[in-house]
PDB file of N, CA and C in Angstrom:
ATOM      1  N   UNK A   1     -28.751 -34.624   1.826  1.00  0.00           N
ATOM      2  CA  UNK A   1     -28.143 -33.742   2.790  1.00  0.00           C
ATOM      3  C   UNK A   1     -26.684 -33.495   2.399  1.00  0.00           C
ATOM      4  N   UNK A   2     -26.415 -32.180   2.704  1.00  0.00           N
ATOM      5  CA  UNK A   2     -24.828 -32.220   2.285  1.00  0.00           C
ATOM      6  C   UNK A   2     -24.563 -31.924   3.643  1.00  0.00           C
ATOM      7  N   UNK A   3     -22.935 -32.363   3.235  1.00  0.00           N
ATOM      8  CA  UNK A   3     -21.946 -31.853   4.253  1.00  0.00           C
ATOM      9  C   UNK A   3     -20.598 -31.452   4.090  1.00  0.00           C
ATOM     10  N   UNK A   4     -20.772 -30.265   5.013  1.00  0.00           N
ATOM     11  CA  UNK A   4     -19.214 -29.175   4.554  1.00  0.00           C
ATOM     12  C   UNK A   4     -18.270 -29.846   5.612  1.00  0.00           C
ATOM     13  N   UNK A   5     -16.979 -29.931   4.642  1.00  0.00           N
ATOM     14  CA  UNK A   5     -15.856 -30.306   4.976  1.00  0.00           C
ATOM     15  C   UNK A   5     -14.999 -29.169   5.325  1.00  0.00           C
ATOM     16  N   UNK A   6     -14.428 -28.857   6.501  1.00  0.00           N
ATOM     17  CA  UNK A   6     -14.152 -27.463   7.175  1.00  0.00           C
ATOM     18  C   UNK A   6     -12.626 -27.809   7.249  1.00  0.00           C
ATOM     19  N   UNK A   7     -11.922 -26.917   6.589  1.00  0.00           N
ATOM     20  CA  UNK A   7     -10.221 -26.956   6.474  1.00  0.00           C
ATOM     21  C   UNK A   7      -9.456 -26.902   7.764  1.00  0.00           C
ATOM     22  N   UNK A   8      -8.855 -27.650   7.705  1.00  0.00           N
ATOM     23  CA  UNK A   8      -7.828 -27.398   8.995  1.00  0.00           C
ATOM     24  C   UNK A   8      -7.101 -26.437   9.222  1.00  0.00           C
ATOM     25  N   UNK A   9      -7.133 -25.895  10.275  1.00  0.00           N
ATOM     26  CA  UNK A   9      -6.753 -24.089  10.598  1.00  0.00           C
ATOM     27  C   UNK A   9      -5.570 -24.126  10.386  1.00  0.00           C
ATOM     28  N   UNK A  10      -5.035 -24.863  10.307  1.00  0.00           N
ATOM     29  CA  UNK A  10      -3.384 -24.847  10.569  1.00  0.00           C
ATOM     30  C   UNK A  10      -2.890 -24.726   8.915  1.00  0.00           C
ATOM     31  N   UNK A  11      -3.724 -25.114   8.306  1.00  0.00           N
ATOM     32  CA  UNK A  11      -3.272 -24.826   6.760  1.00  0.00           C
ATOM     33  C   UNK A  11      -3.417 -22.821   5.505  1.00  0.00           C
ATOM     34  N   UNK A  12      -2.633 -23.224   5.173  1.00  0.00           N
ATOM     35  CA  UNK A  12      -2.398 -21.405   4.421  1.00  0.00           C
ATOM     36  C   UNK A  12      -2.547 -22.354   2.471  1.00  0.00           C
ATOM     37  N   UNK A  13      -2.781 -21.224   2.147  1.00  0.00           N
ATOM     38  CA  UNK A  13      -2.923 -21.264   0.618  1.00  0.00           C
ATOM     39  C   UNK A  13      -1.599 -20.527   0.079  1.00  0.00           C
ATOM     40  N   UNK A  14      -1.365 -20.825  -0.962  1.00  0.00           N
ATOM     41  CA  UNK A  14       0.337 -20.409  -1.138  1.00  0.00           C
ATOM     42  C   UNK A  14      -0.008 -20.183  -2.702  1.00  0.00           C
ATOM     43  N   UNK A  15       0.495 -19.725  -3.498  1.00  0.00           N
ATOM     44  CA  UNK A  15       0.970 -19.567  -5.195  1.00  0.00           C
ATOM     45  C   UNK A  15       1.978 -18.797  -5.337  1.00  0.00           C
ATOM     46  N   UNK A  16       2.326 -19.805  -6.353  1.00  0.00           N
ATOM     47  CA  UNK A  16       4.002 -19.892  -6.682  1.00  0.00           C
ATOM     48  C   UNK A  16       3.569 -19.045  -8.333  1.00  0.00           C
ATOM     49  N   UNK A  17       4.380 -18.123  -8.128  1.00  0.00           N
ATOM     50  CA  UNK A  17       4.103 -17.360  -9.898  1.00  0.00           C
ATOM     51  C   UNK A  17       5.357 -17.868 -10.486  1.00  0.00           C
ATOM     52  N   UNK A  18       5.352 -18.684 -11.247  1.00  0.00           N
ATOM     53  CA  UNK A  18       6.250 -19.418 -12.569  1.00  0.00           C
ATOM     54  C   UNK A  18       6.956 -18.242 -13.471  1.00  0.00           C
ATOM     55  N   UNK A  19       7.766 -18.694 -13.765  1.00  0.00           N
ATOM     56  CA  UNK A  19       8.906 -17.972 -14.647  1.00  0.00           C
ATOM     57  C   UNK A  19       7.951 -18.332 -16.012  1.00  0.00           C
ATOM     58  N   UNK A  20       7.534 -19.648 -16.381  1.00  0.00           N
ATOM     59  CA  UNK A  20       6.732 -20.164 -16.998  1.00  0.00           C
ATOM     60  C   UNK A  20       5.122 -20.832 -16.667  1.00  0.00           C
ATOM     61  N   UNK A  21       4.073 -20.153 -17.694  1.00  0.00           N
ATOM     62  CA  UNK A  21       3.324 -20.841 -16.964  1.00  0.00           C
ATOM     63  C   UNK A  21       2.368 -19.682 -16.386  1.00  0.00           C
ATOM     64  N   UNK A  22       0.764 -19.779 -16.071  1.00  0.00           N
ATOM     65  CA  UNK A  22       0.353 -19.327 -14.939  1.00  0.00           C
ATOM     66  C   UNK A  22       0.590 -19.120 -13.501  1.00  0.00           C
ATOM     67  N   UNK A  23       0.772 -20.665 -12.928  1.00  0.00           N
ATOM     68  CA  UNK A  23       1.592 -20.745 -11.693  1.00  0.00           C
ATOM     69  C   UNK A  23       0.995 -21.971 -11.029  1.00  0.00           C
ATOM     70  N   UNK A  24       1.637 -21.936  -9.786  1.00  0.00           N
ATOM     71  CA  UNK A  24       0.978 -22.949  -9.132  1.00  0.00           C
ATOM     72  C   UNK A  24       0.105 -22.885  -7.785  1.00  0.00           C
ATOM     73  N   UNK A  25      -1.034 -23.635  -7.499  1.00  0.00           N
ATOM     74  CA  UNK A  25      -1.561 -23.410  -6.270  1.00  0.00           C
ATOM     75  C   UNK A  25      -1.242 -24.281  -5.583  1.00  0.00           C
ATOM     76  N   UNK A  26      -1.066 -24.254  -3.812  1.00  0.00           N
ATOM     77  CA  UNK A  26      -1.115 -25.510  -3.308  1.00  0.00           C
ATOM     78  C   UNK A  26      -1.480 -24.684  -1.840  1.00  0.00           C
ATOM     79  N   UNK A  27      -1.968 -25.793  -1.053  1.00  0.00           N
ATOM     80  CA  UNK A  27      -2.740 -25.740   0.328  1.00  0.00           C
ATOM     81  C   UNK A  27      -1.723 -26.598   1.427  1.00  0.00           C
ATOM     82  N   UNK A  28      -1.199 -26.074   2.017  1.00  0.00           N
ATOM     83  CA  UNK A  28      -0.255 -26.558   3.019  1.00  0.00           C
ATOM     84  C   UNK A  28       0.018 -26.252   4.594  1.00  0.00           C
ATOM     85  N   UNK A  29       0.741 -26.793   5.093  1.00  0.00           N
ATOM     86  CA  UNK A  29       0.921 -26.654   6.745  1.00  0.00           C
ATOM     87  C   UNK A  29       2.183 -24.938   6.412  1.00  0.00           C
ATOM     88  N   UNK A  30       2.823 -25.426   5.557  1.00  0.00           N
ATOM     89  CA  UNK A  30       3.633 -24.292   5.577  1.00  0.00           C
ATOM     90  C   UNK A  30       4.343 -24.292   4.495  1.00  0.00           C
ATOM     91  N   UNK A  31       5.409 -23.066   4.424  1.00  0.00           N
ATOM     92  CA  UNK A  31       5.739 -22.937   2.690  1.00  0.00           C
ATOM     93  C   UNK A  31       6.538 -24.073   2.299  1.00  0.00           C
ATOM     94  N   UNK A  32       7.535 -24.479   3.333  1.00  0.00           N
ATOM     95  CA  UNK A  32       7.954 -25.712   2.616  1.00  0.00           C
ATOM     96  C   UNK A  32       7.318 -26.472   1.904  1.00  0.00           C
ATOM     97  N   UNK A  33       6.311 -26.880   2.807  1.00  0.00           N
ATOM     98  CA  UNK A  33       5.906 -28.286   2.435  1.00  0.00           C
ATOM     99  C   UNK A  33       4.819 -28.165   1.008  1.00  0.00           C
ATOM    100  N   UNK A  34       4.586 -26.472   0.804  1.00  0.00           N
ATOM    101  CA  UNK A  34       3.733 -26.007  -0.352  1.00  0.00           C
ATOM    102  C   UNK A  34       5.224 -26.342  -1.188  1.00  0.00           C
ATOM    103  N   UNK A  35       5.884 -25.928  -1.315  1.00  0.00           N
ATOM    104  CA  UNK A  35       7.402 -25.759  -2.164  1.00  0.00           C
ATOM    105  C   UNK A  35       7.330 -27.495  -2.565  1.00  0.00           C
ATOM    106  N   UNK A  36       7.252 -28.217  -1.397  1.00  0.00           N
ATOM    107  CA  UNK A  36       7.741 -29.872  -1.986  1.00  0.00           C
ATOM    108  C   UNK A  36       6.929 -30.000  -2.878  1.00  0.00           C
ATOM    109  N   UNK A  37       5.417 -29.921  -2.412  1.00  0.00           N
ATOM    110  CA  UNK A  37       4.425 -30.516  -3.184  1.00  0.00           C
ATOM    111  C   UNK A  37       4.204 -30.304  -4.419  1.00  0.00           C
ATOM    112  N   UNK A  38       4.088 -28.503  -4.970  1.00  0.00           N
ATOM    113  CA  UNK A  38       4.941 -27.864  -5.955  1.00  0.00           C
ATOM    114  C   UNK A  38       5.926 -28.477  -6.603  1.00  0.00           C
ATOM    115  N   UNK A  39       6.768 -28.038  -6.189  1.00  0.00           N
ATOM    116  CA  UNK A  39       7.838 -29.242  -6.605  1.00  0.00           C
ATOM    117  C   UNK A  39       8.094 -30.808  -7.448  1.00  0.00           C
ATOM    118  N   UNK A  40       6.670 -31.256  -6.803  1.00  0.00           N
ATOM    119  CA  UNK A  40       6.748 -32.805  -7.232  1.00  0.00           C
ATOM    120  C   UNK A  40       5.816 -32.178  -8.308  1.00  0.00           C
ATOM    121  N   UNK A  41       4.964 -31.949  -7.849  1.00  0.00           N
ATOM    122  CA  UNK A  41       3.626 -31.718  -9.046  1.00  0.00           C
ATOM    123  C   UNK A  41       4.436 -31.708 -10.285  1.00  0.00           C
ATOM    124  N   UNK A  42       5.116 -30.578 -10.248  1.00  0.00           N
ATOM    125  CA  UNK A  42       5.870 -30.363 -11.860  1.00  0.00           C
ATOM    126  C   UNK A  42       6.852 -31.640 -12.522  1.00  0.00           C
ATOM    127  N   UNK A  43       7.814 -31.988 -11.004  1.00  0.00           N
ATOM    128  CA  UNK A  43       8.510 -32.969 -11.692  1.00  0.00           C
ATOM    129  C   UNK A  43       7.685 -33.809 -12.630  1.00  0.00           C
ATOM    130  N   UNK A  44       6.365 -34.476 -12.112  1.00  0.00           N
ATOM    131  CA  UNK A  44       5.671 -35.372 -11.967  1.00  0.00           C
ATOM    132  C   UNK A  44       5.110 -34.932 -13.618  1.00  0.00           C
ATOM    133  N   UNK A  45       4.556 -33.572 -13.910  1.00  0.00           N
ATOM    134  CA  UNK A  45       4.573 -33.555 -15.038  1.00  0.00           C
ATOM    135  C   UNK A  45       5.323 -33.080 -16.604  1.00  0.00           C
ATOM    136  N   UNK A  46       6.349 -33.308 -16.158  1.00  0.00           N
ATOM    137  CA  UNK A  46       7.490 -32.666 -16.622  1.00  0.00           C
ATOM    138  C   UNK A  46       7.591 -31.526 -16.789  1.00  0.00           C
ATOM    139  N   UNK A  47       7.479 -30.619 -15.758  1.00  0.00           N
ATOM    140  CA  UNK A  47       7.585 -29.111 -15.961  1.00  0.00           C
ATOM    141  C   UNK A  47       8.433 -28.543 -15.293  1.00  0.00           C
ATOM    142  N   UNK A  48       9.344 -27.477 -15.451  1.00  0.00           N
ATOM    143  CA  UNK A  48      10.288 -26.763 -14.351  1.00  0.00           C
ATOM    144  C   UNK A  48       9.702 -26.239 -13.275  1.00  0.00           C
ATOM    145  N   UNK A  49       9.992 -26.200 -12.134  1.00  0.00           N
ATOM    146  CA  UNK A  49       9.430 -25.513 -11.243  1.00  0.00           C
ATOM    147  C   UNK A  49      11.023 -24.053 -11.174  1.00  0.00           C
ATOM    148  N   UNK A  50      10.333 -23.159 -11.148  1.00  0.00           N
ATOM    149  CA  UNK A  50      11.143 -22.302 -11.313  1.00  0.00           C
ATOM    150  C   UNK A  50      10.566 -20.644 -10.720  1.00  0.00           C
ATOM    151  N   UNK A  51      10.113 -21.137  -9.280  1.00  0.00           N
ATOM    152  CA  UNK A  51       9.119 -19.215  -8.630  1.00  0.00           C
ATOM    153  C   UNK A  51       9.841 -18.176  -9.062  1.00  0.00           C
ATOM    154  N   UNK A  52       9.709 -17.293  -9.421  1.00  0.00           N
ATOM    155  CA  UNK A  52      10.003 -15.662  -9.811  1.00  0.00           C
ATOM    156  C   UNK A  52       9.286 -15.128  -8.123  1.00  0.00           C
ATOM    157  N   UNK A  53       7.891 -15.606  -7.723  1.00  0.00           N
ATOM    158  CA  UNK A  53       7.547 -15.249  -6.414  1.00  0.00           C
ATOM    159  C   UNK A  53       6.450 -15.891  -5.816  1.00  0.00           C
ATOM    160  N   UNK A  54       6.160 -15.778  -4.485  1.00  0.00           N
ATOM    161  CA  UNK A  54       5.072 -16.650  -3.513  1.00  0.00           C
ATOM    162  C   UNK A  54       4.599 -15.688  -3.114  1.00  0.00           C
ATOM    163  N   UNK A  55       3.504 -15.857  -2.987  1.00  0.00           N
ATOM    164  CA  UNK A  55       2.076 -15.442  -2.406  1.00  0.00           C
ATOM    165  C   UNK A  55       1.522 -16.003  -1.021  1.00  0.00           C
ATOM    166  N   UNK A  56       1.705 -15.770  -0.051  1.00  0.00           N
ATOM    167  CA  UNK A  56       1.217 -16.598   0.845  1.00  0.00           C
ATOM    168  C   UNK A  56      -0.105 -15.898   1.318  1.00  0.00           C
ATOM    169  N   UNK A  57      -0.675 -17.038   1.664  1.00  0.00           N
ATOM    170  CA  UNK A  57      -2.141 -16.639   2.224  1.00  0.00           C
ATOM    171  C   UNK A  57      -2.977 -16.102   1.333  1.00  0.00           C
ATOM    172  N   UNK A  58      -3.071 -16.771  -0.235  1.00  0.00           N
ATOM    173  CA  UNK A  58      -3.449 -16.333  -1.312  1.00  0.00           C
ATOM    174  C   UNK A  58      -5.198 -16.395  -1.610  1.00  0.00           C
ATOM    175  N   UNK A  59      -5.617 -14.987  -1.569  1.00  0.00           N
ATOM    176  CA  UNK A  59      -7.239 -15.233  -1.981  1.00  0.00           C
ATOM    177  C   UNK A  59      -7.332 -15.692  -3.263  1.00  0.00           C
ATOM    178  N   UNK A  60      -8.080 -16.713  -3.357  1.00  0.00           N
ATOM    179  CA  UNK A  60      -8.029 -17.169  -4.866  1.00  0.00           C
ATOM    180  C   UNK A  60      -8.835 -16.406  -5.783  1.00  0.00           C
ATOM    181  N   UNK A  61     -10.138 -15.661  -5.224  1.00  0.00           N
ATOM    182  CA  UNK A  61     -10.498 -14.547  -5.775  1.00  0.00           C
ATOM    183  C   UNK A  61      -9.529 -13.662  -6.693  1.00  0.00           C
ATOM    184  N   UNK A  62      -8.320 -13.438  -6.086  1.00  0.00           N
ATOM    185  CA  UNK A  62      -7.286 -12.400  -6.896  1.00  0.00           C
ATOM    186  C   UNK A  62      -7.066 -12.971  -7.908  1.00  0.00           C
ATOM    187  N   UNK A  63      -6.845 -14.363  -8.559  1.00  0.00           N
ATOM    188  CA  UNK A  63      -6.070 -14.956  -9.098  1.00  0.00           C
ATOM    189  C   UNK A  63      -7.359 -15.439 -10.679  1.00  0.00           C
ATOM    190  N   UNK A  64      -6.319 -15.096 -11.855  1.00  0.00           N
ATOM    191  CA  UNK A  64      -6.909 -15.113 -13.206  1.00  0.00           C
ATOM    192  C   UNK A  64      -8.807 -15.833 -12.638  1.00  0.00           C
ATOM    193  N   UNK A  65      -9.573 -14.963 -13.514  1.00  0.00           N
ATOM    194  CA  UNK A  65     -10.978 -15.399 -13.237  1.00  0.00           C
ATOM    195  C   UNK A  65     -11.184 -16.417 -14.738  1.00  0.00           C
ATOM    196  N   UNK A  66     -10.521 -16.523 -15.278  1.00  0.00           N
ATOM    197  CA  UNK A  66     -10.951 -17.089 -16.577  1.00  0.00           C
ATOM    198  C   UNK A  66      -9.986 -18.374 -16.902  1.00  0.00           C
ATOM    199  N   UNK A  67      -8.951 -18.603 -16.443  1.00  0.00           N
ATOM    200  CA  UNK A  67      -8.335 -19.634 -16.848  1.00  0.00           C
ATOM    201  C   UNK A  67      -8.247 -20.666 -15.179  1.00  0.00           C
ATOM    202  N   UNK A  68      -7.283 -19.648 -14.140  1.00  0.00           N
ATOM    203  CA  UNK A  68      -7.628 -20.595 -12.453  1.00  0.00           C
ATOM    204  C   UNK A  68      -8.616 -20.898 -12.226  1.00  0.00           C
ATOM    205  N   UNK A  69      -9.568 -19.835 -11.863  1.00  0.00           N
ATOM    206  CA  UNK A  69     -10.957 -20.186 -11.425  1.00  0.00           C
ATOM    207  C   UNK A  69     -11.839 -21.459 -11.242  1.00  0.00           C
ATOM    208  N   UNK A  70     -11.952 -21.607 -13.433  1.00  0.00           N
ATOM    209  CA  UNK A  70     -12.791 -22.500 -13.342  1.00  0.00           C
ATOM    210  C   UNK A  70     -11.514 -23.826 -13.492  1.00  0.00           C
ATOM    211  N   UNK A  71     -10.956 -23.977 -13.328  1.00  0.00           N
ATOM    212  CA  UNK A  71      -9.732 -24.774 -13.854  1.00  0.00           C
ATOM    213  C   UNK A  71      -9.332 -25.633 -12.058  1.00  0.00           C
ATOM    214  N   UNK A  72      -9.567 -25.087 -11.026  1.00  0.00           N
ATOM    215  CA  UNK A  72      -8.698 -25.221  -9.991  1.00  0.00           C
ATOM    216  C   UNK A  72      -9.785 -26.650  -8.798  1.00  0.00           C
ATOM    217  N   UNK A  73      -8.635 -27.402  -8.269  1.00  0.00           N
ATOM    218  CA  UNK A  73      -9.427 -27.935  -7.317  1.00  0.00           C
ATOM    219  C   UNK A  73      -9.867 -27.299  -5.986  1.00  0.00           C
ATOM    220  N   UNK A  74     -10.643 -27.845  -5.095  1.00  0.00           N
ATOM    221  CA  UNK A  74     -10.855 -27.045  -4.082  1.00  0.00           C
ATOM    222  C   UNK A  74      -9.577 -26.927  -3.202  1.00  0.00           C
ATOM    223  N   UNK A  75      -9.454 -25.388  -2.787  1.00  0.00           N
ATOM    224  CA  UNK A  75      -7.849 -24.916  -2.249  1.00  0.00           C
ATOM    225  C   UNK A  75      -8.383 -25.247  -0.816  1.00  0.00           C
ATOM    226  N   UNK A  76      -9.417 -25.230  -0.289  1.00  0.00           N
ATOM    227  CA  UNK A  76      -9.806 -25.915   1.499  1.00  0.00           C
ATOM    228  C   UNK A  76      -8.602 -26.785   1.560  1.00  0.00           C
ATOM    229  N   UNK A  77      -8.499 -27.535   1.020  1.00  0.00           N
ATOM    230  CA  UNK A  77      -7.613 -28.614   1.340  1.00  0.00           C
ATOM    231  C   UNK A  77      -6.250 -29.148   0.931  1.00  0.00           C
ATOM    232  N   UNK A  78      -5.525 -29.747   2.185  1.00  0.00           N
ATOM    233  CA  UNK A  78      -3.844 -29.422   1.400  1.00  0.00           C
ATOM    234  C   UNK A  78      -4.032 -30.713   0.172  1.00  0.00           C
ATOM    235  N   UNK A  79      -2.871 -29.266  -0.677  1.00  0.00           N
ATOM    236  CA  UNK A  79      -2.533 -30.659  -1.896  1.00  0.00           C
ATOM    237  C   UNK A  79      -2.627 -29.322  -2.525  1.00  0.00           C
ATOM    238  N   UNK A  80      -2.191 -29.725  -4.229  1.00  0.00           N
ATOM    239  CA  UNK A  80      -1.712 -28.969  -5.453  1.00  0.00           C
ATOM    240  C   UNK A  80      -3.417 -29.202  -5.850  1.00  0.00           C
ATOM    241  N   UNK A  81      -4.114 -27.457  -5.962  1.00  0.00           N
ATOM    242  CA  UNK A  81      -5.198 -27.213  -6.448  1.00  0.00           C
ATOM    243  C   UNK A  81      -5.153 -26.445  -7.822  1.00  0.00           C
ATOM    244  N   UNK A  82      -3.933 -26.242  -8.159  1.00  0.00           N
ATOM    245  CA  UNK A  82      -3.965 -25.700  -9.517  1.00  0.00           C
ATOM    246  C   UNK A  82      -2.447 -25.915  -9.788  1.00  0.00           C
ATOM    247  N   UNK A  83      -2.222 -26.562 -10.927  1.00  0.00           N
ATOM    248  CA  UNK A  83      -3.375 -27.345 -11.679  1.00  0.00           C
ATOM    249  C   UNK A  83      -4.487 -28.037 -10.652  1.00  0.00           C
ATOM    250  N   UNK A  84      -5.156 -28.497 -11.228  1.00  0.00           N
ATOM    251  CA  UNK A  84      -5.901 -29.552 -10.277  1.00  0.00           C
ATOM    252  C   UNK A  84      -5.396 -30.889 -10.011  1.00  0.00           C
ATOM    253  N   UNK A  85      -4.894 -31.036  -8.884  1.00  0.00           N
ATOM    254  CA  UNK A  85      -4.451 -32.552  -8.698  1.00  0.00           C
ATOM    255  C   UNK A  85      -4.931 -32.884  -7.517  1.00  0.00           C
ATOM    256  N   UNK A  86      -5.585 -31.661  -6.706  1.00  0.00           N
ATOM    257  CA  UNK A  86      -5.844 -32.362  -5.060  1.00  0.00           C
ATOM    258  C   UNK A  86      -7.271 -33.333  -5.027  1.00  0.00           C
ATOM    259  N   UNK A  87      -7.611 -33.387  -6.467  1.00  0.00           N
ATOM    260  CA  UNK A  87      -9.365 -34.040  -6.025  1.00  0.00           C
ATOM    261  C   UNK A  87      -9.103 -35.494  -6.541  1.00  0.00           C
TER     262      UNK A  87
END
């Protein structure tokens, strides 16, 4: 039997388009807290975080079909889904 795990309403999907880079995804209460998480993600892998622009309320549909797509964790849930770090 499966079971669907249903996102908390209160959360938005956000991407950050990089100066460098594809960009970043993240699932959050709000842009800040998409910005921190962002934020760390890169510190964390030594990368600049550096937006040119945000996307809020981002269909991930829009976003590269060939490199995000298959590349990304599930965005339902907060946390940095692209790269993949939320799983």
């Amino acid at each position: 039997m499966n079971m669907v795990l249903l996102k908390d309403p209160s959360l938005r999907r956000f991407w950050f388009v990089l100066a460098r880079g594809l960009g970043i995804g993240v699932t959050a209460g709000s842009r800040l807290e998409a910005e921190t998480l962002a934020r760390n993600a890169c510190s964390q892998s030594g990368w600049s975080f550096e937006p040119i622009e945000v996307l809020e309320d981002v269909d991930v549909r829009d976003l590269d079909q060939n490199h995000v797509i298959p590349n990304m964790g599930p965005p339902n849930f907060k946390g940095v889904w692209f790269p993949r770090l939320n799983t």
